[in-house]
N, C-alpha and C. Protein backbone atom coordinates (compact mmCIF):
# COMPACT_ATOMS: atom_id res chain seq x y z
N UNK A 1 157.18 -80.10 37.06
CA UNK A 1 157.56 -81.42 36.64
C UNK A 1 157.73 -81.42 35.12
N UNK A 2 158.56 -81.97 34.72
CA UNK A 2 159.08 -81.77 32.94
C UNK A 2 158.62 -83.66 32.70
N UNK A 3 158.10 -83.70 31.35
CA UNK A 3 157.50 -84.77 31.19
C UNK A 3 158.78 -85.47 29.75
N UNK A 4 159.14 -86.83 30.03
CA UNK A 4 159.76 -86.69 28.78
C UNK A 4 159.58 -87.73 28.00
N UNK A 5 159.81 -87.80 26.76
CA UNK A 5 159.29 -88.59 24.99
C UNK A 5 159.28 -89.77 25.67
N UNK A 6 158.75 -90.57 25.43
CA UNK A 6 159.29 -92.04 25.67
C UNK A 6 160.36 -92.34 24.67
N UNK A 7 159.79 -92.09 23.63
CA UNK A 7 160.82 -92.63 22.68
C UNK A 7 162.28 -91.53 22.55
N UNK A 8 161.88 -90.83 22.95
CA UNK A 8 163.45 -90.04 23.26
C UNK A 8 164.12 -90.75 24.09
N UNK A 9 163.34 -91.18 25.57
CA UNK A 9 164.38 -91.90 26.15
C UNK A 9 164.26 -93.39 25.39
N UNK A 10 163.70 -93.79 25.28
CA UNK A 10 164.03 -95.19 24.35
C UNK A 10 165.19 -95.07 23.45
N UNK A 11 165.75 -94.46 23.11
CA UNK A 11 167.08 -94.03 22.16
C UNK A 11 167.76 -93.74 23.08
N UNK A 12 167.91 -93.02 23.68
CA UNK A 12 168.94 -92.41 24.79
C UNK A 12 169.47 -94.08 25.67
N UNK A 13 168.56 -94.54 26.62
CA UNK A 13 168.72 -95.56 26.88
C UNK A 13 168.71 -96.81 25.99
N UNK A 14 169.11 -96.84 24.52
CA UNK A 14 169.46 -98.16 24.04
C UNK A 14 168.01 -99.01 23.81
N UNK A 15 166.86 -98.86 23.93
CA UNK A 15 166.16 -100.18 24.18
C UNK A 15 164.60 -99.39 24.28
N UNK A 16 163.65 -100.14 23.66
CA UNK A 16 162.21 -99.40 23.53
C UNK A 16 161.22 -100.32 24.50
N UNK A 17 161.97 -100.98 25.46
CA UNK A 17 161.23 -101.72 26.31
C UNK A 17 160.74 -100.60 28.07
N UNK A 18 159.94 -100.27 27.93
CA UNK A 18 159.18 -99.78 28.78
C UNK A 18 160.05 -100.01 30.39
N UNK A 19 159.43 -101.21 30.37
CA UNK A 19 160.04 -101.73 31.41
C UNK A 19 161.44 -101.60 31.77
N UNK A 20 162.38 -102.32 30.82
CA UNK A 20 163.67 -101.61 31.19
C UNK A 20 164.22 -100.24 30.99
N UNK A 21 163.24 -99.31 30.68
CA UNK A 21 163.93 -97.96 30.91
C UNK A 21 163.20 -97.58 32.31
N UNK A 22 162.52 -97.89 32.52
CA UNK A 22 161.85 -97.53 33.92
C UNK A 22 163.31 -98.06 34.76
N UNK A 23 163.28 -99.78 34.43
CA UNK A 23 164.13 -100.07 35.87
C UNK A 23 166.12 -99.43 35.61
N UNK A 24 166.22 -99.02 34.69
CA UNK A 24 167.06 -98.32 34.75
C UNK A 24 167.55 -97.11 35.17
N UNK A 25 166.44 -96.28 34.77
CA UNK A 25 166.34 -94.95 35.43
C UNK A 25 166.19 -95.13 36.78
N UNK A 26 165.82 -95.75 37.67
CA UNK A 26 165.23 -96.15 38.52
C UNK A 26 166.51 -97.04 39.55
N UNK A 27 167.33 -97.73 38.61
CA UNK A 27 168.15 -98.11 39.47
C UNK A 27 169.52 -96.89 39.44
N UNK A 28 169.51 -96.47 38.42
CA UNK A 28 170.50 -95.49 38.74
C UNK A 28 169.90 -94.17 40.03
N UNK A 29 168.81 -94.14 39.79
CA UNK A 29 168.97 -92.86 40.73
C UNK A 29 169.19 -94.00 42.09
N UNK A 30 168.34 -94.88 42.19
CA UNK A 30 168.79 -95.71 44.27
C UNK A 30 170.16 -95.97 43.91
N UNK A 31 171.08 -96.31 43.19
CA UNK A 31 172.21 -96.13 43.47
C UNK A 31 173.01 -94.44 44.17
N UNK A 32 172.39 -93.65 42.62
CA UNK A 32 173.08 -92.04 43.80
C UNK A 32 172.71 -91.90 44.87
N UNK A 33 171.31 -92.45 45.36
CA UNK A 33 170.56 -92.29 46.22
C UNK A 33 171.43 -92.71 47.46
N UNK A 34 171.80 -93.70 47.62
CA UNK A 34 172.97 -94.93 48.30
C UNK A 34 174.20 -93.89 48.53
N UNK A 35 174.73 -94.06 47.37
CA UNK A 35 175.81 -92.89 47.46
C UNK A 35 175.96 -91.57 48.47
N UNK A 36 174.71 -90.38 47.83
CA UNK A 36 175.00 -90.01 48.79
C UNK A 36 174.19 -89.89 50.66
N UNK A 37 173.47 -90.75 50.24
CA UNK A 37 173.32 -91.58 52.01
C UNK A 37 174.77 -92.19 52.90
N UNK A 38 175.11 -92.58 51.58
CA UNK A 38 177.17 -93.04 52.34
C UNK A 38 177.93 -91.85 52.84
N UNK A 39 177.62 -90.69 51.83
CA UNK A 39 178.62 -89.44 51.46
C UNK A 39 178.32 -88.69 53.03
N UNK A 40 177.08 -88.39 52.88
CA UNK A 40 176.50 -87.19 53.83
C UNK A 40 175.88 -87.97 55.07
N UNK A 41 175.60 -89.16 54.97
CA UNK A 41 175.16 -89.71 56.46
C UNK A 41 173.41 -89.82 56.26
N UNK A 42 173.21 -89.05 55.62
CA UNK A 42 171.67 -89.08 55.69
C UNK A 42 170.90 -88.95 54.57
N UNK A 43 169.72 -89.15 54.06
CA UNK A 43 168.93 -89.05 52.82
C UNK A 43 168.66 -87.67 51.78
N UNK A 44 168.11 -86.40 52.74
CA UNK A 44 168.20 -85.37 52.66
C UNK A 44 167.25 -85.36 52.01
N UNK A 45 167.06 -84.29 51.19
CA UNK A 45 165.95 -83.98 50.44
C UNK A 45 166.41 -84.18 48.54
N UNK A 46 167.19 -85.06 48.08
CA UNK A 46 167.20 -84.95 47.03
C UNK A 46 165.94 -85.56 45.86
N UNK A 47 166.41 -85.20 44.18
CA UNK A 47 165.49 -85.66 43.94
C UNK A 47 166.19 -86.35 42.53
N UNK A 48 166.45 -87.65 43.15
CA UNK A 48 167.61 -87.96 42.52
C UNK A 48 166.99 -88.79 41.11
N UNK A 49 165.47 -89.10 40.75
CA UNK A 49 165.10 -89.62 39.46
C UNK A 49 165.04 -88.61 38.57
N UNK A 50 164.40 -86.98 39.07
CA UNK A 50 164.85 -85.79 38.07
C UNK A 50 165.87 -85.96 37.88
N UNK A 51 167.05 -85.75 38.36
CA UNK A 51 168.46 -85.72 38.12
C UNK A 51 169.21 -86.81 37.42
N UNK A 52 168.57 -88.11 36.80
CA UNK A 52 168.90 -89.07 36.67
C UNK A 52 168.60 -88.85 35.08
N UNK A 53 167.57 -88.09 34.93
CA UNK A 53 166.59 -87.69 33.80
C UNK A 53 167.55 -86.69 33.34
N UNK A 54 167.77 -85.55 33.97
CA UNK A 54 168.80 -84.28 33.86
C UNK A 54 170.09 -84.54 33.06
N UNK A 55 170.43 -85.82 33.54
CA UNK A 55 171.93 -86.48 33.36
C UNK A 55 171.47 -87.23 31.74
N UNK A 56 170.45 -87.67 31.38
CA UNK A 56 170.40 -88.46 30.27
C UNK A 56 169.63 -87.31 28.99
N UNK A 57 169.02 -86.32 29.57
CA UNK A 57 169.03 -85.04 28.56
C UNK A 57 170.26 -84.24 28.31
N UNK A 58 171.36 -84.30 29.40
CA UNK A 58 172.55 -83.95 29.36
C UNK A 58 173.35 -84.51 28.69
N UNK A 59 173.66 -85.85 28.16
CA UNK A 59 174.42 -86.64 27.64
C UNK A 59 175.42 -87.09 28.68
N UNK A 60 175.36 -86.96 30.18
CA UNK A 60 176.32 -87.20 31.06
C UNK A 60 175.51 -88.55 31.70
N UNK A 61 174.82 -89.38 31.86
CA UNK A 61 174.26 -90.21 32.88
C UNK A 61 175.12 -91.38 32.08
N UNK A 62 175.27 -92.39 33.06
CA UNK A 62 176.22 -93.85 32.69
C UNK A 62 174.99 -94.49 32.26
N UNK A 63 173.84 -94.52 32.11
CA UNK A 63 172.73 -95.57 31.21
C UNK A 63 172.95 -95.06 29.98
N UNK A 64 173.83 -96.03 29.34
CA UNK A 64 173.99 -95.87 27.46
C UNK A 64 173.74 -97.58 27.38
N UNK A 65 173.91 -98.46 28.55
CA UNK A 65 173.38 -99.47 27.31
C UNK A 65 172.64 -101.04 28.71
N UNK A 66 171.37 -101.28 28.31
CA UNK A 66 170.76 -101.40 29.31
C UNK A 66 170.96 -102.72 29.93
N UNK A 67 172.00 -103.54 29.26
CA UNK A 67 172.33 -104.79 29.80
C UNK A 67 173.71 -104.68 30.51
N UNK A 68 173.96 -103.48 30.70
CA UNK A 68 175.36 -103.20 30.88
C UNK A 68 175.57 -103.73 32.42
N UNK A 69 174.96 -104.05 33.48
CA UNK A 69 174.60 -104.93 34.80
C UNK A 69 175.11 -106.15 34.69
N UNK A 70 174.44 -106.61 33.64
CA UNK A 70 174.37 -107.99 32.96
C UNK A 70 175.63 -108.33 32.89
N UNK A 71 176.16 -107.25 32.09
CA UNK A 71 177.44 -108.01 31.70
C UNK A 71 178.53 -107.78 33.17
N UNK A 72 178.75 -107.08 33.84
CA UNK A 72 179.33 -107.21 34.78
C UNK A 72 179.80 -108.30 35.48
């Protein structure tokens, strides 16, 4: 298990509120999660909050800005 800064992700995700980096990270992975439950039919074994984490040490995850829901 890789442990990471808070305040690293507090920069990464826009916002030093605890709470909304939790429910961000958090809603992005049950979204892939959704996804690929649509894709493949079934849940499987992923582990889609590492990967959510993976994606925002990567510079590839869509959480850059945490009201971005909001504005939708």
């Amino acid at each position: 298990m890789k442990f990471y800064d808070l305040e690293w992700l507090a920069q990464k995700c826009g916002t030093d509120n605890k709470y909304e980096i939790t429910a961000k990270i958090a809603a992005e992975a049950r979204r892939e999660s959704e996804e690929a439950t649509l894709e493949k039919g079934n849940q499987g074994n992923e582990r889609f909050i590492s990967n959510v984490l993976k994606e925002i040490e990567d510079g590839t995850s869509q959480i850059t800005n945490p009201n971005a829901e909001l504005e939708e």
